[in-house]
Protein backbone atom coordinates (compact mmCIF):
# COMPACT_ATOMS: atom_id res chain seq x y z
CA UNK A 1 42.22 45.97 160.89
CA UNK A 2 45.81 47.73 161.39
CA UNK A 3 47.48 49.90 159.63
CA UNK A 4 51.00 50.17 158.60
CA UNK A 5 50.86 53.45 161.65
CA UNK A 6 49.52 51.72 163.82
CA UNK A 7 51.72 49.18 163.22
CA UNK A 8 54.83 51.62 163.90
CA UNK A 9 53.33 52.83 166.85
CA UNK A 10 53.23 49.50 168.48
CA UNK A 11 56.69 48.10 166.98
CA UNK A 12 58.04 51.53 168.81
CA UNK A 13 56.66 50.79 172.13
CA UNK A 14 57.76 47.21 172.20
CA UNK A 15 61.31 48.51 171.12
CA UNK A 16 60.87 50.77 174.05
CA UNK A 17 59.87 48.41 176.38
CA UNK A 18 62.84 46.31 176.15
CA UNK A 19 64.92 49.07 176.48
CA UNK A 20 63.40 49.62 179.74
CA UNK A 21 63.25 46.14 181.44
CA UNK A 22 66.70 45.89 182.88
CA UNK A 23 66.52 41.72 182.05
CA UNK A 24 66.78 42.35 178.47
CA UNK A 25 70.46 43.31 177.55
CA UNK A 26 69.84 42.86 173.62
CA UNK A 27 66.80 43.58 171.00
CA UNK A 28 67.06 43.16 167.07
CA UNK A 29 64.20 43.34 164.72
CA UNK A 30 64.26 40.55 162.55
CA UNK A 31 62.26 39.89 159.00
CA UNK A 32 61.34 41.85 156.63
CA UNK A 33 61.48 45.23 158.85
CA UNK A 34 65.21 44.26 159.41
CA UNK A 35 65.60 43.58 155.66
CA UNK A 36 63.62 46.91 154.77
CA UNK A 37 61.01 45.40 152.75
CA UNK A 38 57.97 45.93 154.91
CA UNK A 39 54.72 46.54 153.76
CA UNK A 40 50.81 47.18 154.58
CA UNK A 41 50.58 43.52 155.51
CA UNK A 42 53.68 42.84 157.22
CA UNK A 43 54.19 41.64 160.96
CA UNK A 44 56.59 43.04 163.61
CA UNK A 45 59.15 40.46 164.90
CA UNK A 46 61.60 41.53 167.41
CA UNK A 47 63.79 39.30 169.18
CA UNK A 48 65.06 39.95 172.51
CA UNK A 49 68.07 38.60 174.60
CA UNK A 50 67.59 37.88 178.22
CA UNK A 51 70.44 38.80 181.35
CA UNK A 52 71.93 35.77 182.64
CA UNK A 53 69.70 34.10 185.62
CA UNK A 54 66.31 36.01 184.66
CA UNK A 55 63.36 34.29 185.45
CA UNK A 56 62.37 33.30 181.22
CA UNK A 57 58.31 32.03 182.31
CA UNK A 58 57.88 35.16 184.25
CA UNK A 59 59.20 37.66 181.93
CA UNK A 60 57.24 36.22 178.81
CA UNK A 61 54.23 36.11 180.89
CA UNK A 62 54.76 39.79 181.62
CA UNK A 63 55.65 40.85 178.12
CA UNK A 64 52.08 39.07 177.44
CA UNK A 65 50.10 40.96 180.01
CA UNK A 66 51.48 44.23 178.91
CA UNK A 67 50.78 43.53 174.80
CA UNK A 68 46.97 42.83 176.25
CA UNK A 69 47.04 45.28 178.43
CA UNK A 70 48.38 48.10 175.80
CA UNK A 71 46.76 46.81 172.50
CA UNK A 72 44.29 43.86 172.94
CA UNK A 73 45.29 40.15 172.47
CA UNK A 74 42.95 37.56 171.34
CA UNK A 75 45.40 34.67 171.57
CA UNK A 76 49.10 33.21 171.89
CA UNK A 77 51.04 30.32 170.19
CA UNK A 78 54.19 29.28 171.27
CA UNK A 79 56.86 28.20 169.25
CA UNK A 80 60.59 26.83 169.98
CA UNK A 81 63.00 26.68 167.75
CA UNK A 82 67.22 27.26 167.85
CA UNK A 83 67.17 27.06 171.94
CA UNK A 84 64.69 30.24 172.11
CA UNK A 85 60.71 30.32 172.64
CA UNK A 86 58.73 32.62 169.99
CA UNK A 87 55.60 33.61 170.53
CA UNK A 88 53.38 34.79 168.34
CA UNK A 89 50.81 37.48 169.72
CA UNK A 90 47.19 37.93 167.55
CA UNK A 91 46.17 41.20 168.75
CA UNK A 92 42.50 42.05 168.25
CA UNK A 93 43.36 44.62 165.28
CA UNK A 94 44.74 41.04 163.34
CA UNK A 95 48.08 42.68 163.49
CA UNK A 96 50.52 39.53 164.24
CA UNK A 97 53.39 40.30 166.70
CA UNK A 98 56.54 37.74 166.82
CA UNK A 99 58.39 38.11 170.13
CA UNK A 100 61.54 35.64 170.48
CA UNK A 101 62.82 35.09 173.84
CA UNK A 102 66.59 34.50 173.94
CA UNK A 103 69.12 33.31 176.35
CA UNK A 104 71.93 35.35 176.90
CA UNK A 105 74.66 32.73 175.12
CA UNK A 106 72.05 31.88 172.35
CA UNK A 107 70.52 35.40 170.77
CA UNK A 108 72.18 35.48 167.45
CA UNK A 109 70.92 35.86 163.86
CA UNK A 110 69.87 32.41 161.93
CA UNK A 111 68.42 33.78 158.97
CA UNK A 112 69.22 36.79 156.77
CA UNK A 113 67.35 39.88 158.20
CA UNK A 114 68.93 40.99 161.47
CA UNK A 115 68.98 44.77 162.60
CA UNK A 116 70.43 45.07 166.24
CA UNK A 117 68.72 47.70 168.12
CA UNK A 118 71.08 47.07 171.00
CA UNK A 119 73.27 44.54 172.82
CA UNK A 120 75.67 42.07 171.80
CA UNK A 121 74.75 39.27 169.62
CA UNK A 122 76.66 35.78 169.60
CA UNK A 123 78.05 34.84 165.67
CA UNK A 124 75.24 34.14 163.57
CA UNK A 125 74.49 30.62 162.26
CA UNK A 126 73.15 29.68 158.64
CA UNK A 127 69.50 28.10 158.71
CA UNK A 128 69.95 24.22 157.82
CA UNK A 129 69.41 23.66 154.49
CA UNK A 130 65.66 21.69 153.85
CA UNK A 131 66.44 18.09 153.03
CA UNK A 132 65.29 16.93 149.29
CA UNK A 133 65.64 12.99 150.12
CA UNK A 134 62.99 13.70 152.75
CA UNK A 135 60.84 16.31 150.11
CA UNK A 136 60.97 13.52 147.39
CA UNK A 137 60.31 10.77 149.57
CA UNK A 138 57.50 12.05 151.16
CA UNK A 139 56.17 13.60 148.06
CA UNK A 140 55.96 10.16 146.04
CA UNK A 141 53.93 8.98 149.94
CA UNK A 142 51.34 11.82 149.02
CA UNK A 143 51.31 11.00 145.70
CA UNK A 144 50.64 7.23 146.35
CA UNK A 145 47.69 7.86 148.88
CA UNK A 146 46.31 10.97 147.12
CA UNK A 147 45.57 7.56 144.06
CA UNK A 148 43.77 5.69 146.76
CA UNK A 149 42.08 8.19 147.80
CA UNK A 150 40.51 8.84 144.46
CA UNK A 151 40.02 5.18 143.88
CA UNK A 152 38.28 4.86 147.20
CA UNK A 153 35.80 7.74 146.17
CA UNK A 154 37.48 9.86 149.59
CA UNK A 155 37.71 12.69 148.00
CA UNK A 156 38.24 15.06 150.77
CA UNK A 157 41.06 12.90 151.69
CA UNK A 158 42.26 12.70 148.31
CA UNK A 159 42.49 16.81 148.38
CA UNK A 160 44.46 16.90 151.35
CA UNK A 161 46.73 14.62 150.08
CA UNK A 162 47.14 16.40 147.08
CA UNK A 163 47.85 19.27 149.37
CA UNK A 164 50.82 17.74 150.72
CA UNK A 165 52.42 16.42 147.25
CA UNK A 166 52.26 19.94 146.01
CA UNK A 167 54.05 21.26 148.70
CA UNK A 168 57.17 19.24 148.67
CA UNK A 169 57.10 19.41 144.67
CA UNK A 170 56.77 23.47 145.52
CA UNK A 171 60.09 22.39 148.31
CA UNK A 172 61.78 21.47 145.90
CA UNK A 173 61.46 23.66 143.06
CA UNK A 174 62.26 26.39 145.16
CA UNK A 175 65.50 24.21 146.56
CA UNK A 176 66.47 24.39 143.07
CA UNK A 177 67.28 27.72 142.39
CA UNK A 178 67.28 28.95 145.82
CA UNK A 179 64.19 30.13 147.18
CA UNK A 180 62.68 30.19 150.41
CA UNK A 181 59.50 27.86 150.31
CA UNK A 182 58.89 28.32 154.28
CA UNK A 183 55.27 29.42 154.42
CA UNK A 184 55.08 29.91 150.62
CA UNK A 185 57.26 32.88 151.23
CA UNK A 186 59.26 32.89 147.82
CA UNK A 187 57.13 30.33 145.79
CA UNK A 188 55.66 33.85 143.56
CA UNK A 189 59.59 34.24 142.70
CA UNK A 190 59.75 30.59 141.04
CA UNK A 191 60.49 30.56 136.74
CA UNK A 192 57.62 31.56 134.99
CA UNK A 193 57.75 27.87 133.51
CA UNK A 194 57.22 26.18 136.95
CA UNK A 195 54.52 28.38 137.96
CA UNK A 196 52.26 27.51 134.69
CA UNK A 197 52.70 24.12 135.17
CA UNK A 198 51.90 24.68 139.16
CA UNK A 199 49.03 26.08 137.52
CA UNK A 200 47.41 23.01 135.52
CA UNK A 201 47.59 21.54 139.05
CA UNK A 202 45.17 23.30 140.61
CA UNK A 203 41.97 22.33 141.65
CA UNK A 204 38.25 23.37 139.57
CA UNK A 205 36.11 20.74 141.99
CA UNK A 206 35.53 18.20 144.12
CA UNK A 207 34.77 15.39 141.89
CA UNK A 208 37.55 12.91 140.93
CA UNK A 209 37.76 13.83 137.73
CA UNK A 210 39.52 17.12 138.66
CA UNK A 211 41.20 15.43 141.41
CA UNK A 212 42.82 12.95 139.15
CA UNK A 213 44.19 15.81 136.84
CA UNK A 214 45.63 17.59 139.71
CA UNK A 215 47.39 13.87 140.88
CA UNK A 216 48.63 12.81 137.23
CA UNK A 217 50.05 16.43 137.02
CA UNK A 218 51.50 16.69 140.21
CA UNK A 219 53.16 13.56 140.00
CA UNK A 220 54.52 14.08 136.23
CA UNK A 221 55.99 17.68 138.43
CA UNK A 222 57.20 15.76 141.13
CA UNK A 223 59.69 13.25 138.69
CA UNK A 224 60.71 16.76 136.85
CA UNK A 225 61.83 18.11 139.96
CA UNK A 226 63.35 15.15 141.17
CA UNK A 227 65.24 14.29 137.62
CA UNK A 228 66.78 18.01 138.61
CA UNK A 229 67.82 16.97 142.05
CA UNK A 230 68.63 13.56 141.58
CA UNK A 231 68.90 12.04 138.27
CA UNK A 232 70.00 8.43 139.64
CA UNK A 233 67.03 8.33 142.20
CA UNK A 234 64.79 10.08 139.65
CA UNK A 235 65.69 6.79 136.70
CA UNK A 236 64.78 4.15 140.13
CA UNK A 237 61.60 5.75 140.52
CA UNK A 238 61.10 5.79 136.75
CA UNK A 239 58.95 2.62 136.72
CA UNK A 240 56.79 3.18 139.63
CA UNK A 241 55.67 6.80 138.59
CA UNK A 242 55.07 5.59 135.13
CA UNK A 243 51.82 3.35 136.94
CA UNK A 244 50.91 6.60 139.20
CA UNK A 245 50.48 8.46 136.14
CA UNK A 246 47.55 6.51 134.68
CA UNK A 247 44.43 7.58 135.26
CA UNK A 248 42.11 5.99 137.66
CA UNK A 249 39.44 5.68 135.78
């Protein structure tokens, strides 16, 4: 396990790093060291921007051997996202290290949380807004198939459908009064009211019984939150939800 030291030890010498390799013209430490609000658990994330014409595959891979090298990886995953690669280092301490690889024209903030350790950033962009038509219509999917599912006697299946209609009902309560529901990140901020009822949702055992509860409740959320997003979509969807609301058995 890492500490919040170690931790600082190894954000430094990645800082120092990139002030060293001659391809990378800009650094900025993004999340929550950026917006100060770091703590025991926290990752580093530092994003980088790369000299025009370097060699992207070749530095990353470098940047890799060096992490392993220096502090012991056990694995990778890359992500892309806004025209620059992330990846996400799991060193063998558990401590999680984000390092975003940046064009030169493209290194710019997208989210709130920026610090610039160096370099010249491009104007920042705001992150695009989560879309609620999708959330709702997706949630009212889940909640359709997590009733089959119980009907069928596939429980399992019925759980991980349940899974999904309770995180576009948590999407969109959080849309509502502006929280961040990326990776749960914000959902503890939500109105006391929503949590409770988030609450009755959850989950004693597998039997359907229990499942059922957690359905009928997530689906009486999921018209709430829709009714406060939509009031002419929520009154079409009126009917229908008044049948997924009835118990199975």
């Amino acid at each position: 396990m890492f500490s919040a030291t170690d931790r600082a030890a190894i954000q430094s010498r990645l800082i120092a790093r990139a002030v060293a390799d001659q391809r990378v013209i800009g650094a900025a430490l993004v999340g929550s060291a950026a917006r100060g609000s770091q703590d025991d658990w926290s990752d580093i994330d530092l994003a980088l921007q790369l000299n025009d014409g370097v060699d992207e595959q070749q530095l990353v891979d470098e940047w890799s051997q060096t992490i392993d090298d220096e502090h012991g990886l056990s694995d990778t995953h890359d992500v892309w996202a806004a025209g620059a690669r992330y990846r996400v280092f799991l060193l063998s301490n558990s401590l999680q290290v984000d390092v975003s690889f940046w064009p030169h024209d493209k290194f710019r903030a997208t989210e709130p949380g920026f610090h610039v350790l160096f370099g010249t950033p491009n104007e920042p962009t705001e992150p695009t807004p989560a879309d609620a038509s999708v959330m709702i219509g997706m949630g009212w999917l889940y909640a359709l198939h997590a009733r089959s599912s119980i009907a069928r006697g596939k429980l399992w299946q019925a759980t991980s459908m349940l899974e999904g209609l309770r995180s576009q009902v948590l999407a969109l309560m959080c849309g509502r009064v502006g929280l961040n529901a990326w990776h749960g990140r914000e959902i503890d901020r939500l109105p006391a009211d929503d949590l409770a009822g988030l609450e009755a949702t959850l989950i004693g055992r597998l039997v359907a019984d229990d499942l059922d509860r957690a359905r009928i409740a997530l689906t009486r959320l999921l018209l709430d939150a829709v009714t406060k997003t939509d009031s002419d979509r929520a009154r079409r969807l009126q009917p229908a939800f008044d049948t997924l609301v009835v118990p199975v058995s």
